[in-house]
Protein backbone atom coordinates (compact mmCIF):
# COMPACT_ATOMS: atom_id res chain seq x y z
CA UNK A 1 -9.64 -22.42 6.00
CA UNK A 2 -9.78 -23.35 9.36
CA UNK A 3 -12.94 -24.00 11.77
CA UNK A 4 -12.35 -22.11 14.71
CA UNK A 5 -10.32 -18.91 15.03
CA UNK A 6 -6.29 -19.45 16.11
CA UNK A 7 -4.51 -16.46 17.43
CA UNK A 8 -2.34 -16.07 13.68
CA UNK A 9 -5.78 -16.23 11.82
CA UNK A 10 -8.76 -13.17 11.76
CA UNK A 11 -12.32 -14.21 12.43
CA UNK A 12 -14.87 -13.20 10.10
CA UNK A 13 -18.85 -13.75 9.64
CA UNK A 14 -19.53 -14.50 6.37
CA UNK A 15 -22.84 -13.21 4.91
CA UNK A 16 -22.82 -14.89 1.48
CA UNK A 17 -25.91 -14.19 -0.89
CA UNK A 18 -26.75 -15.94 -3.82
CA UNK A 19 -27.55 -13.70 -7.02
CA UNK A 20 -30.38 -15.78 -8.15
CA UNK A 21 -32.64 -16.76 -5.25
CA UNK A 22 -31.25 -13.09 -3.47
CA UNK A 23 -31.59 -15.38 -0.21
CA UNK A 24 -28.56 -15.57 2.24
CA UNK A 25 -26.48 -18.55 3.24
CA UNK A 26 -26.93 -19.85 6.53
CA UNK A 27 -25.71 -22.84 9.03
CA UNK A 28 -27.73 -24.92 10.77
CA UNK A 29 -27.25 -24.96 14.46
CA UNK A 30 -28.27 -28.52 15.00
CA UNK A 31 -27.83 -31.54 12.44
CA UNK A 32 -31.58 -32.43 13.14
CA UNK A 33 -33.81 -31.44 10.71
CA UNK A 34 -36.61 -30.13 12.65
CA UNK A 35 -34.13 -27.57 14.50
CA UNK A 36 -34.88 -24.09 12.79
CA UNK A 37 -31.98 -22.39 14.75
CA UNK A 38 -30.04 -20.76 12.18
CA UNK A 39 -26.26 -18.99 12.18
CA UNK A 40 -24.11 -17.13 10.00
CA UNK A 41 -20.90 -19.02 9.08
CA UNK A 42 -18.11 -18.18 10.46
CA UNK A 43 -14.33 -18.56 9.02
CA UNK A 44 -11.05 -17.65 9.35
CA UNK A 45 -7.71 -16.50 7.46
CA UNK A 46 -4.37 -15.85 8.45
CA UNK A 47 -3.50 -12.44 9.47
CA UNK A 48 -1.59 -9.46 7.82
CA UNK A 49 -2.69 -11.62 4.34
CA UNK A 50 -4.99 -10.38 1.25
CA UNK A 51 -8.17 -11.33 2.99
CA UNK A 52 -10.94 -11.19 -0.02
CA UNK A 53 -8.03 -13.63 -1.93
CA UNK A 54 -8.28 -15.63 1.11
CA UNK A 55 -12.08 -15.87 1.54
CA UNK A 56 -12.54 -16.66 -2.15
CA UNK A 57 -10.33 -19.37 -0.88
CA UNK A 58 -12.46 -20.57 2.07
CA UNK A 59 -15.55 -20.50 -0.06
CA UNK A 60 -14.36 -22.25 -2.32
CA UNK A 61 -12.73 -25.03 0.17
CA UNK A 62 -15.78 -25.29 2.33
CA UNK A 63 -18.52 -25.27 -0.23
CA UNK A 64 -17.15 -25.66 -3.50
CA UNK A 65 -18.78 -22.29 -4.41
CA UNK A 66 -17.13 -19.36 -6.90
CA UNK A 67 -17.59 -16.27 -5.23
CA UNK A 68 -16.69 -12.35 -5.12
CA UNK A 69 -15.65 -10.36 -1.75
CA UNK A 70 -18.30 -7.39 -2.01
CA UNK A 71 -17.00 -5.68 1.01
CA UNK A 72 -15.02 -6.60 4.15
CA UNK A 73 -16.04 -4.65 7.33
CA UNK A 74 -14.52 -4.15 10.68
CA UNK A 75 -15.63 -5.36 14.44
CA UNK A 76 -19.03 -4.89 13.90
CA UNK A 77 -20.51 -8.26 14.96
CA UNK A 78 -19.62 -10.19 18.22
CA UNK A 79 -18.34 -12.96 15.58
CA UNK A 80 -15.34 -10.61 14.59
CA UNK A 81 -15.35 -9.11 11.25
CA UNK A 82 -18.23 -9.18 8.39
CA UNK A 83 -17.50 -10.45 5.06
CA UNK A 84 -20.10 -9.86 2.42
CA UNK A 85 -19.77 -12.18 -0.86
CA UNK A 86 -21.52 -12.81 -3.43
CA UNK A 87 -21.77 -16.76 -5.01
CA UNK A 88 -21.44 -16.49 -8.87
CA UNK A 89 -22.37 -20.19 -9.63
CA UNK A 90 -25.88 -20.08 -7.83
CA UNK A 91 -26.73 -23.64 -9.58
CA UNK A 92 -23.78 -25.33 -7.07
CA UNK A 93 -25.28 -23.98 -4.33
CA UNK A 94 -28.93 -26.30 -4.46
CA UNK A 95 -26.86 -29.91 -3.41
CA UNK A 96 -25.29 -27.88 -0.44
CA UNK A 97 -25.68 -30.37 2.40
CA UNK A 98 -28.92 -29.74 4.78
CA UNK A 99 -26.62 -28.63 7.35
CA UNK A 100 -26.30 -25.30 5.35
CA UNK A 101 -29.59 -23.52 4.40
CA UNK A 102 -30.73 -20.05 2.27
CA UNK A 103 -32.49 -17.97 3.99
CA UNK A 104 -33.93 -14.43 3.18
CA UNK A 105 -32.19 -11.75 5.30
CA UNK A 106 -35.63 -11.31 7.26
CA UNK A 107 -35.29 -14.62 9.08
CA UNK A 108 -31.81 -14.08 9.81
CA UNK A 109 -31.99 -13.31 14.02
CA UNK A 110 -30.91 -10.00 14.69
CA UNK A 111 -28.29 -10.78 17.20
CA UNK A 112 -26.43 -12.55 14.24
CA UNK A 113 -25.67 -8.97 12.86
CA UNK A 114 -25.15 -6.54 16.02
CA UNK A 115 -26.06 -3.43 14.33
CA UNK A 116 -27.60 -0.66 16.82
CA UNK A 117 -29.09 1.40 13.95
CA UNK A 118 -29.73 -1.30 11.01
CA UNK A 119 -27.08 0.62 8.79
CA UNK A 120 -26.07 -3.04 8.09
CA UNK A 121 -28.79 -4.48 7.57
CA UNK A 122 -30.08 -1.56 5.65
CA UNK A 123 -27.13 -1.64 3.14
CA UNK A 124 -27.93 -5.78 2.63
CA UNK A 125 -31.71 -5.26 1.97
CA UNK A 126 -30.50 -2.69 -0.58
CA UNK A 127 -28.01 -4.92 -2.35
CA UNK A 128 -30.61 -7.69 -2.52
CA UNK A 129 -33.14 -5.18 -3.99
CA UNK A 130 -30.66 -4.37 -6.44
CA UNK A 131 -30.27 -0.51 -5.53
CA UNK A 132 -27.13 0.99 -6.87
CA UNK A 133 -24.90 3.70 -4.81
CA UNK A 134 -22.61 5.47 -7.31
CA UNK A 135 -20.05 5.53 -4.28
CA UNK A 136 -20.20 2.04 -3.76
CA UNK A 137 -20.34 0.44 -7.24
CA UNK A 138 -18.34 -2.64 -6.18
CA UNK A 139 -21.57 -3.68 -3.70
CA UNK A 140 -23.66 -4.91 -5.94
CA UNK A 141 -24.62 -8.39 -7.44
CA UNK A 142 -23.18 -8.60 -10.87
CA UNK A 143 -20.88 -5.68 -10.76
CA UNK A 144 -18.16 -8.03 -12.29
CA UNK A 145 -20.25 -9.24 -15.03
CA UNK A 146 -20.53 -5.67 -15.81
CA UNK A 147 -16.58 -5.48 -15.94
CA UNK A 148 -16.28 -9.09 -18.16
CA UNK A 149 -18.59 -7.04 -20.41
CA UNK A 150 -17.06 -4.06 -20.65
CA UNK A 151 -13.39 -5.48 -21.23
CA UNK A 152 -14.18 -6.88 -25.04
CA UNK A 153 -15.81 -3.24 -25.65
CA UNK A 154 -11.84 -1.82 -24.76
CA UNK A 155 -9.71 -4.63 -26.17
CA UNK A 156 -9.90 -6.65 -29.54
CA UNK A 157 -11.61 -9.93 -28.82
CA UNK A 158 -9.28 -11.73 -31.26
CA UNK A 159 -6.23 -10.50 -28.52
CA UNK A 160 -8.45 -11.61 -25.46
CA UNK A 161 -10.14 -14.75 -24.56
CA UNK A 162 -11.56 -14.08 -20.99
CA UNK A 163 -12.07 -16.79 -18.61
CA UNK A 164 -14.43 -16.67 -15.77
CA UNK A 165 -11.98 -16.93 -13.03
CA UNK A 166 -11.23 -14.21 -11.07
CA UNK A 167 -8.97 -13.65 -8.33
CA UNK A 168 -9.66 -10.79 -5.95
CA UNK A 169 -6.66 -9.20 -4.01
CA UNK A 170 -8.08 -5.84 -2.31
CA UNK A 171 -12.19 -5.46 -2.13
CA UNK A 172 -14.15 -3.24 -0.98
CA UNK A 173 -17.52 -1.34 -1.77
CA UNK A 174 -14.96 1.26 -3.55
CA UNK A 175 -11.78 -0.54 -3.74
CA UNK A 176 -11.00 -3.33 -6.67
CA UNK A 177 -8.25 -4.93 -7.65
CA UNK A 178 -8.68 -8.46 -9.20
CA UNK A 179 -7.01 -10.78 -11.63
CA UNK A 180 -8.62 -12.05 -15.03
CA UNK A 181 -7.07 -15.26 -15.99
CA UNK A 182 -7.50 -15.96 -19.89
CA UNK A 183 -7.76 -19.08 -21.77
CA UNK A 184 -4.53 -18.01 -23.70
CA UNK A 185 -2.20 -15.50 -22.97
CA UNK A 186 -1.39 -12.95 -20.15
CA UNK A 187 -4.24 -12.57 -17.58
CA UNK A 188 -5.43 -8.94 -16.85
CA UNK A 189 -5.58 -7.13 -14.24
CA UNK A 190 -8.37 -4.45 -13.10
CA UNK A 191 -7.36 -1.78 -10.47
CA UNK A 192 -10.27 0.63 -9.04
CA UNK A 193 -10.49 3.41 -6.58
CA UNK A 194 -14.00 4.58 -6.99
CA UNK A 195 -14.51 6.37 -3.44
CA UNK A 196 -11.31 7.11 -1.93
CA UNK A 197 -11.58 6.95 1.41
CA UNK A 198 -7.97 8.23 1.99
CA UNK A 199 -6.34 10.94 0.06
CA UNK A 200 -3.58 8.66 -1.28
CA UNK A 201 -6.14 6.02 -2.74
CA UNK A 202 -7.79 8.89 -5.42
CA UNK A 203 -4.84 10.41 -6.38
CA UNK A 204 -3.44 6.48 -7.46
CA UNK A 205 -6.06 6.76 -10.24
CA UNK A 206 -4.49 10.43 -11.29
CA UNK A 207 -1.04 9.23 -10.53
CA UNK A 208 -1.51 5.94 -12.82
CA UNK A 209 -3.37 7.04 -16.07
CA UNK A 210 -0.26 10.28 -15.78
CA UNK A 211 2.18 8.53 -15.76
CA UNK A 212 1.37 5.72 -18.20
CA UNK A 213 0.46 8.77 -20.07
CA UNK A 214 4.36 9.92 -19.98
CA UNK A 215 6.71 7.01 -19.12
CA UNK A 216 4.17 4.08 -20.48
CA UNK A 217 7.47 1.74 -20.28
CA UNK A 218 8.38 1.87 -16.75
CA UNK A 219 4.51 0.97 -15.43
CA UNK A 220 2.16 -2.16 -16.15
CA UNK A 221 0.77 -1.55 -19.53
CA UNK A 222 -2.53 0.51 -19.53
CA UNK A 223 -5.33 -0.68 -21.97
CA UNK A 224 -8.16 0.79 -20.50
CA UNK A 225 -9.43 3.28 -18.15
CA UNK A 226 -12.87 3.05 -16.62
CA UNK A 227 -13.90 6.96 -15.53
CA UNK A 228 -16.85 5.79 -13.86
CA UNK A 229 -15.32 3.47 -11.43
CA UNK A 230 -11.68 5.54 -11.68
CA UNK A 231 -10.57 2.07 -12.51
CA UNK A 232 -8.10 0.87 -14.98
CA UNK A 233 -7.36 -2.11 -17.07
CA UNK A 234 -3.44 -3.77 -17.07
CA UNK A 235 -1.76 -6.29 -18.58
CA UNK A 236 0.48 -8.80 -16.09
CA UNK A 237 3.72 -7.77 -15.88
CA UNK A 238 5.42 -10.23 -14.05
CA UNK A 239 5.99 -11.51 -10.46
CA UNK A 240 7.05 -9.17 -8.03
CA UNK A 241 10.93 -9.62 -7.23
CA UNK A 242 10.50 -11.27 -3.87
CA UNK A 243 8.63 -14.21 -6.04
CA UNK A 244 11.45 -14.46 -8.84
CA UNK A 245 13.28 -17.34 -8.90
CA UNK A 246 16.11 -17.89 -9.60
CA UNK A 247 17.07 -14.57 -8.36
CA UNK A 248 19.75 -13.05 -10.56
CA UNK A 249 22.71 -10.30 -10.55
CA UNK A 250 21.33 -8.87 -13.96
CA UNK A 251 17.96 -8.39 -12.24
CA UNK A 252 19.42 -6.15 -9.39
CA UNK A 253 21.25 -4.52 -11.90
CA UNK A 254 17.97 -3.58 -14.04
CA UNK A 255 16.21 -2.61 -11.03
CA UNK A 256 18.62 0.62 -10.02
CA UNK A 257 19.06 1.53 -13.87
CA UNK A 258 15.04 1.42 -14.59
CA UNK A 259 14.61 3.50 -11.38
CA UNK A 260 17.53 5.99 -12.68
CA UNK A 261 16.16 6.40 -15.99
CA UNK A 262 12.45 6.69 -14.73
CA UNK A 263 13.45 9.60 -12.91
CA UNK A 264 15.87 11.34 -15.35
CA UNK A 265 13.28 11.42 -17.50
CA UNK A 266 10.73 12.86 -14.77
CA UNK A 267 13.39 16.02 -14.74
CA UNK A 268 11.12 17.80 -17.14
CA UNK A 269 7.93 16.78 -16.31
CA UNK A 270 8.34 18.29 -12.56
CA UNK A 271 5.56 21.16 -13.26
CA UNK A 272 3.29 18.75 -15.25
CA UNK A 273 2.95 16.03 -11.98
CA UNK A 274 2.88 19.03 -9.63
CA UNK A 275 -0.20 20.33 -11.50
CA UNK A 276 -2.00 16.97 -12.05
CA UNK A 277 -1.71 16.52 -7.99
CA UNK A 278 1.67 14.59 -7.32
CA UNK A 279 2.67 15.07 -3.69
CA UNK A 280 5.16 17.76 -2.95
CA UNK A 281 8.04 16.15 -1.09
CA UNK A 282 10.66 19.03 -2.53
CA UNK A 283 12.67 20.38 0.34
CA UNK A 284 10.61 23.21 1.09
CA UNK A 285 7.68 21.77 1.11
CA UNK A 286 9.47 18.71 4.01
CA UNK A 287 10.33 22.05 6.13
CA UNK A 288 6.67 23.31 6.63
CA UNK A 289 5.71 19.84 7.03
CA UNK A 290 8.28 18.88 9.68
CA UNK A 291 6.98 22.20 11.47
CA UNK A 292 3.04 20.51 10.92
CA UNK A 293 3.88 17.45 12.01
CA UNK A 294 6.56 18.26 15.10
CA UNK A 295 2.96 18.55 17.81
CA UNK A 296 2.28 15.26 16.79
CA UNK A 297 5.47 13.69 17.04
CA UNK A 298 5.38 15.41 20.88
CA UNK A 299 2.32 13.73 21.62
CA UNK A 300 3.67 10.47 20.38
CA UNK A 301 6.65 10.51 22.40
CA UNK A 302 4.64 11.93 25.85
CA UNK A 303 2.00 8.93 25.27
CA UNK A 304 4.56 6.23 25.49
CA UNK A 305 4.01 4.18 28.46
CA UNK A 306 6.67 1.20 28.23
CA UNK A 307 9.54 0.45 28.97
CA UNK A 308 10.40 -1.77 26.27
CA UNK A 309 11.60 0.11 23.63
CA UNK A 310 13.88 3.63 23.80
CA UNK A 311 12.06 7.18 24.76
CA UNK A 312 12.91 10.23 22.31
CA UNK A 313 12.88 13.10 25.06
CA UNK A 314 11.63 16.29 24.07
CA UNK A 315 14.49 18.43 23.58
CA UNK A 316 16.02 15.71 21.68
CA UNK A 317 12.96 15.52 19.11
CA UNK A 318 13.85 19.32 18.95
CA UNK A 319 17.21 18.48 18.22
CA UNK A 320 16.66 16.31 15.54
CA UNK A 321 14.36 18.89 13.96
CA UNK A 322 17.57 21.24 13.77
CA UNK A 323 19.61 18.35 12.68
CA UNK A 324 17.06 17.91 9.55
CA UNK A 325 17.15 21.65 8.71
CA UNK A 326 21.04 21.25 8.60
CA UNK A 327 20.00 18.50 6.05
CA UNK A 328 17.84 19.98 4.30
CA UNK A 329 20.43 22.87 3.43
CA UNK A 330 23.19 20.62 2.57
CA UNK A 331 20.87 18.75 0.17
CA UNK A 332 19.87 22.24 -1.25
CA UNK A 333 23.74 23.03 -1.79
CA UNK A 334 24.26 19.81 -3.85
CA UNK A 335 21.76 20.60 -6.43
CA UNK A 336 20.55 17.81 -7.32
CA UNK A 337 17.27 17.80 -9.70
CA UNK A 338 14.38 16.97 -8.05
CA UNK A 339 12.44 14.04 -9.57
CA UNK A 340 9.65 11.76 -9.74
CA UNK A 341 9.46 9.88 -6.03
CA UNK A 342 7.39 6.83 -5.59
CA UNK A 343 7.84 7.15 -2.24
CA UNK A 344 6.38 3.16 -1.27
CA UNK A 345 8.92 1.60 -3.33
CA UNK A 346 8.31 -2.10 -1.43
CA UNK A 347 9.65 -5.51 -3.39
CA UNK A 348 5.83 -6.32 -3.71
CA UNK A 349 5.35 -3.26 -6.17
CA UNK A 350 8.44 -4.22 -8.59
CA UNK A 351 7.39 -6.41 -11.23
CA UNK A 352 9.69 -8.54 -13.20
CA UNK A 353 8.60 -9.64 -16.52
CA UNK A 354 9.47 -10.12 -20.24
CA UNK A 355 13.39 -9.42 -19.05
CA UNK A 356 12.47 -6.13 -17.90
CA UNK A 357 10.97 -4.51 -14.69
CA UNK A 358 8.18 -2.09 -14.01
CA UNK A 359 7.07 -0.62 -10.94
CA UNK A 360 3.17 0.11 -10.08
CA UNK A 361 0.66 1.33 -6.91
CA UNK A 362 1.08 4.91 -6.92
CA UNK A 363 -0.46 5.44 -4.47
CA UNK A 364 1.95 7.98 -2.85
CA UNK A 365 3.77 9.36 -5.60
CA UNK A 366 5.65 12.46 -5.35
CA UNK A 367 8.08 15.02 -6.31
CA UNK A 368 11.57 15.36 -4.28
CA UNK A 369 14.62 14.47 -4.06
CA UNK A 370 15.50 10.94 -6.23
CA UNK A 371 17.76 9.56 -3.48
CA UNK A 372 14.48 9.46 -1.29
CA UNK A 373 13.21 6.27 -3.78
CA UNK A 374 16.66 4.77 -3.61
CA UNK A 375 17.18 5.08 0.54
CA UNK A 376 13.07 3.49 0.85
CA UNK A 377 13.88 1.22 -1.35
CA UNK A 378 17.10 -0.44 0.46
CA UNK A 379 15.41 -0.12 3.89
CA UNK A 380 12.42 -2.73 2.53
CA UNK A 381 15.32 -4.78 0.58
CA UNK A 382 17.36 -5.19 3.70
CA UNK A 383 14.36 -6.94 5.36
CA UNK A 384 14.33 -9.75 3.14
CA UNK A 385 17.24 -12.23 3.75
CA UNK A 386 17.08 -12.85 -0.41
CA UNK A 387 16.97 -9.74 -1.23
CA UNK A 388 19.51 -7.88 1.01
CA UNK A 389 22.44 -8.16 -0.98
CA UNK A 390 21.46 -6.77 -3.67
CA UNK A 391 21.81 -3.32 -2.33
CA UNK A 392 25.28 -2.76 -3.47
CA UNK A 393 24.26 -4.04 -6.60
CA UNK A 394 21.29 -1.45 -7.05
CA UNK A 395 23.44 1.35 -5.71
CA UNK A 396 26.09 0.79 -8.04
CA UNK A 397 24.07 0.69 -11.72
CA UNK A 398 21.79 3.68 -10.27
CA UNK A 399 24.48 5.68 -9.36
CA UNK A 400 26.12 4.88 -12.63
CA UNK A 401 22.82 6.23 -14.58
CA UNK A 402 23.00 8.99 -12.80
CA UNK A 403 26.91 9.91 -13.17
CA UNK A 404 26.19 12.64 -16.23
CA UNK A 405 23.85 14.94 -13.72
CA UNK A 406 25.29 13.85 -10.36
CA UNK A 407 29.10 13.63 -9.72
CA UNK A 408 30.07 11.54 -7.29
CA UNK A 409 31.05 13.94 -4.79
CA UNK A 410 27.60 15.42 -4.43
CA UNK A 411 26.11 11.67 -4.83
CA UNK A 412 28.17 10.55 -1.58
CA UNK A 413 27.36 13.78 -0.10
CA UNK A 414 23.13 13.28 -0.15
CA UNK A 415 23.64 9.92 0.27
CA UNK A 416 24.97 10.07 3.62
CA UNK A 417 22.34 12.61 5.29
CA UNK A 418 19.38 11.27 2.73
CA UNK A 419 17.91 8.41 5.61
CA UNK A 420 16.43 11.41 7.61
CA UNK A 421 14.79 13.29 4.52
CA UNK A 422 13.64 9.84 3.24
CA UNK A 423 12.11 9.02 6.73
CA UNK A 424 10.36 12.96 6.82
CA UNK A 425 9.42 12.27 2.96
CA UNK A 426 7.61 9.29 4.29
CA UNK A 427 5.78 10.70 7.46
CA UNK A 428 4.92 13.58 5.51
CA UNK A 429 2.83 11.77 2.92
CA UNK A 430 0.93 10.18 4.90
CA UNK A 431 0.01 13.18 7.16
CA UNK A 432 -4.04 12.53 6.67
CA UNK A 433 -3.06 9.64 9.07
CA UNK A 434 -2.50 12.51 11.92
CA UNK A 435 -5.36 14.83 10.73
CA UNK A 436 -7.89 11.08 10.96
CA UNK A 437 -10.17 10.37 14.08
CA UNK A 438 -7.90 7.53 14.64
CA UNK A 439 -4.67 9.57 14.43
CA UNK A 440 -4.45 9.40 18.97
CA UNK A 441 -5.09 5.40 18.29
CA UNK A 442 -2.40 3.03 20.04
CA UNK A 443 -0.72 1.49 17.05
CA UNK A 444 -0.61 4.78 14.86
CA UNK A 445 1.55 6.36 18.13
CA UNK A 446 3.63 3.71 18.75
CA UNK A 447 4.44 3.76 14.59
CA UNK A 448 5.31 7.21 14.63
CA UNK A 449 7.65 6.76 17.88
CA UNK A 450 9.22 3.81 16.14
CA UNK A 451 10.28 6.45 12.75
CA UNK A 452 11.40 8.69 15.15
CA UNK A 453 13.79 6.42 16.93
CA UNK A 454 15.16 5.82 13.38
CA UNK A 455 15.53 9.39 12.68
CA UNK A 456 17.40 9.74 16.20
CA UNK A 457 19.65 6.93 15.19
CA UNK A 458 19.77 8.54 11.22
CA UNK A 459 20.35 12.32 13.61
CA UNK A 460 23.45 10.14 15.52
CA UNK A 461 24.81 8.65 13.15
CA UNK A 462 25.28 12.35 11.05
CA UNK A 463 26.66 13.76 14.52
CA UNK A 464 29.31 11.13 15.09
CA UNK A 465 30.39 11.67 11.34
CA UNK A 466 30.68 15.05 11.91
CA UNK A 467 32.32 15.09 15.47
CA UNK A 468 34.81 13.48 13.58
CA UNK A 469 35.60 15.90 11.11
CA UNK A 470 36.03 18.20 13.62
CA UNK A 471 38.26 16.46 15.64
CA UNK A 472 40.48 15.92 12.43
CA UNK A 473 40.55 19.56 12.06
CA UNK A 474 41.75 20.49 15.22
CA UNK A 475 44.40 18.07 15.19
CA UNK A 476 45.44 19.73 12.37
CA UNK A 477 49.11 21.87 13.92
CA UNK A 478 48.37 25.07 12.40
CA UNK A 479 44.68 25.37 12.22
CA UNK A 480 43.63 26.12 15.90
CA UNK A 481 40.08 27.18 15.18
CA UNK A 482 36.89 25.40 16.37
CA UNK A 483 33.88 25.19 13.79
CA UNK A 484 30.29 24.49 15.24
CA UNK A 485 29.09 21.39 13.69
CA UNK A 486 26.32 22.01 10.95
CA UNK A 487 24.64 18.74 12.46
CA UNK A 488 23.83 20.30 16.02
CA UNK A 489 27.52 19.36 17.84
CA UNK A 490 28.19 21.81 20.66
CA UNK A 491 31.36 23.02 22.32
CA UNK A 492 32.19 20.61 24.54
C-alpha cells in the first residue's frame, strides 16, 4: 500500500465498518486532538490487479485489521473509487492510534461521499441496520460467517478443518470468489454469481455445476453448490501454468491431450449443453452473428480518430466478411464434430495439480468448432515469453488425440483458416458488450478495431496463401484455366 496515488496504482476511498460497534472508520485531519475534522481513508493498489485481494492487503498493512471487500464501486467520489469492507476482528480495532477514529455514518460530512441522490449512503445505512437484499447477499456484515457455517453442513468435518483466513480475489455485492485456507490439507475455494450483471457471469453457475456434472475430471472438483447464492464450493487444484515452476515438456504435453479428450467426449453431449444454455458458436450460428455484429464493427472503424495504429476501410471490413463466409464453408466441408468450446482459454484458467491439469471459469463456454479452443489458446500462450514455446508442443499431443476423428488433411486444412472463426467466435460471445450503454465508450471501440485489424491480417494472410495456389496452377503447361479464389482474390 502506498500513501498517495502513482499513475500505475488506482485510488480508492475506503469506507471500512466495524461489525460490532456498526460505526465507520475514519482519519483524523489534524494530529491535534481537539480537531474534529474527519476524512475517509484513502489508499491505493496497482492497476489491472485483483483489487479486493489487494485491499485486504492494505488493511491489513496499514492497520493490522482482517477484513472482507463487500463491494468495490466506480468514480463515484472525488477521491476515486469506493471500497466498502467490512473488519472481522472488531477487538483490534479499539488500540487504533487517535489519528484514526469510528464514527457513525451520520457524522461522516457529506462531501466525503459525493452522492447526488443518497443511493450511497442509503445502501450503507442499510448494511449497518442489517437489512438484507436477496440480489446483493455478499453486502452484508457476516455474510462469510454464514458461508464458514454452511461449509461443515456440505463436507465431513473429519475431511475439513477450516481456518479463518480468507483470501478474496473478485468481490462484489453479487460476485464472490475467495480462498479458505485450512489448518491441514487443500484450502477451498468458493465461487458465486448471485446477480449477474452480464449474461456470461449467470450462465458460469449453469456452465460449472453441468459440466462437473458430465466431465467431473477435467474441472476443479465440485463439493458443494449453494442455490441461493448460485455459488459453488471447490477444492484447489493447483497453480495456474504461468505460476508452475519448473515448467516442464510433460506439462505442455498434458495440456493439448486433456483439452482433446475434454472435447471428444463433449461429441455427445452437444444437445445436452445446447439445452442447459451453452453459447452457440456452431458455424451457423457465427454467420447470423457476423451479419449482427458487421454495424458495429462500421461504427468502430468510422470513430477512429488516430493516426497511430492502421484504419480497416469500409469495403475492406466488407471484404473480410466474404472472406469469413469462404471460411465458414470450407470448415463446413471438413466435417469436423463440433465440440465443447471454452472459448477464454487464458494460462490463468489452467490449473496444474496432483500431475494432472484442469481447466475452470466458464464463463463463456460454448459449442463450435474444437480448433476455436486450440487457436485462443496459442494466441494467450504466445504472449508469455515462458510459455510460448510450448505451442508446438500442445499442437502436436492434441492433434495426436484427435487423429481417430480428424485426419490430418482436414486438421491442416481448419487449422489454417481457423484464426478468423476463432476471432468471430470470440466477438460473438461477448455481443451484450455492443447491445450495453457503454458499447459507443472509447476503449470498447478501439478493442473491437484492434480484433478487426487481426482478422484483416488473419483475411491476408488466407489471400496470399491462396494467390499462390493459383499462381501454381497456371504455371501449370497444360492447364490454362483461371479459378476465382474462394478467399475473395480477383482477376487481376
Amino acid at each position: 500500500m502506498t500513501a498517495h496515488p502513482a499513475p500505475q496504482n488506482d485510488q480508492f476511498q475506503l469506507i471500512l465498518v466495524s461489525r460490532s460497534t456498526k460505526r465507520v472508520l475514519v482519519e483524523r485531519q489534524s494530529v491535534l486532538e481537539f480537531d474534529s475534522g474527519f476524512s475517509l481513508p484513502q489508499i491505493s493498489v496497482p492497476k489491472w490487479t485483483r483489487w479486493a485481494l489487494h485491499i485486504q492487503q492494505a488493511i491489513k498493512q496499514r492497520w493490522n485489521l482482517q477484513s472482507v471487500v463487500l463491494d468495490v464501486l466506480g468514480e463515484r467520489s472525488r477521491g476515486g473509487r469506493i471500497a466498502i469492507a467490512e473488519a472481522i476482528d472488531d477487538q483490534a480495532i479499539s488500540p487504533i492510534s487517535g489519528h484514526f477514529a469510528l464514527l457513525p455514518l451520520g457524522e461522516i460530512p457529506h462531501f466525503e461521499i459525493e452522492d447526488a441522490d443518497d443511493s450511497l449512503r442509503i445502501a450503507l445505512q442499510d448494511l449497518l441496520d442489517g437489512k438484507t437484499n436477496p440480489h446483493a447477499p455478499f453486502l452484508q456484515l457476516g455474510w462469510t460467517n454464514e458461508l464458514l457455517q454452511w461449509i461443515p453442513t456440505v463436507i465431513s468435518t473429519d475431511r475439513i478443518d477450516i481456518d479463518d483466513e480468507i483470501e478474496q480475489f473478485n468481490a462484489s455485492s453479487s460476485h464472490a470468489l475467495l480462498k479458505i485456507r485450512s489448518r491441514r490439507g487443500p484450502s477451498l475455494w468458493f465461487k458465486a454469481v448471485a446477480e449477474p450483471i452480464l449474461e456470461s457471469a449467470g450462465h458460469e453457475y449453469v456452465a460449472t455445476t453441468v459440466l462437473s456434472n458430465l466431465f467431473p475430471e477435467y474441472l476443479p472438483r465440485l463439493l458443494a453448490i449453494r442455490a441461493d447464492w448460485k455459488g459453488w464450493l471447490m477444492n484447489d487444484a493447483g497453480l495456474p501454468i504461468e505460476e508452475s515452476d519448473p515448467l516442464e515438456i510433460e506439462i505442455a504435453d498434458m495440456i493439448g491431450t486433456r483439452l482433446a479428450e475434454m472435447q471428444r467426449a463433449s461429441v455427445l453431449q452437444v444437445d445436452t449443453l445446447l439445452r442447459h444454455g451453452f453459447i452457440d458458436q456452431r458455424i451457423p450460428a457465427l454467420r447470423d452473428a457476423m451479419l449482427g455484429m458487421m454495424p458495429y464493427f462500421e461504427d468502430a472503424v468510422l470513430s477512429q480518430r488516430s493516426a497511430a495504429a492502421p484504419t480497416i476501410e469500409i469495403g475492406r471490413l466488407k471484404e473480410i466478411a466474404e472472406i469469413f463466409e469462404d471460411v465458414c464453408l470450407d470448415l463446413e466441408e471438413t466435417e469436423i464434430p463440433d465440440t465443447v468450446v471454452h472459448n477464454d482459454l487464458k494460462t490463468g484458467n489452467i490449473l496444474i495439480g496432483n500431475g494432472s491439469c484442469v481447466f475452470t471459469d466458464w464463463a463463456q463456454a460454448g459449442v463450435g468448432n474444437p480448433l476455436v479452443a486450440l487457436d485462443q489458446l496459442q494466441q494467450y500462450l504466445a504472449q508469455n515469453q515462458r510459455l510460448g514455446s510450448w505451442v508446438p508442443l500442445i499442437v502436436r499431443s492434441y492433434r495426436e488425440h484427435w487423429r481417430s476423428r480428424i485426419a490430418d488433411v482436414q486438421f491442416d486444412r481448419a487449422l489454417r483458416s481457423i484464426r478468423l472463426l476463432s476471432i468471430v467466435t470470440h466477438l460473438a460471445s461477448r455481443r451484450h458488450w455492443f447491445m450495453s450503454r457503454d458499447c459507443y465508450k472509447t476503449g470498447l471501440e478501439s478493442y473491437i478495431r484492434s480484433l478487426l485489424r487481426q482478422m484483416d491480417t488473419a483475411a491476408q494472410s488466407l489471400q496470399c496463401e491462396d494467390l499462390s495456389e493459383v499462381i501454381c496452377e497456371r504455371c501449370v503447361p497444360h492447364d490454362t484455366s483461371f479459378r476465382q479464389s474462394r478467399y475473395s482474390i480477383r482477376r487481376g
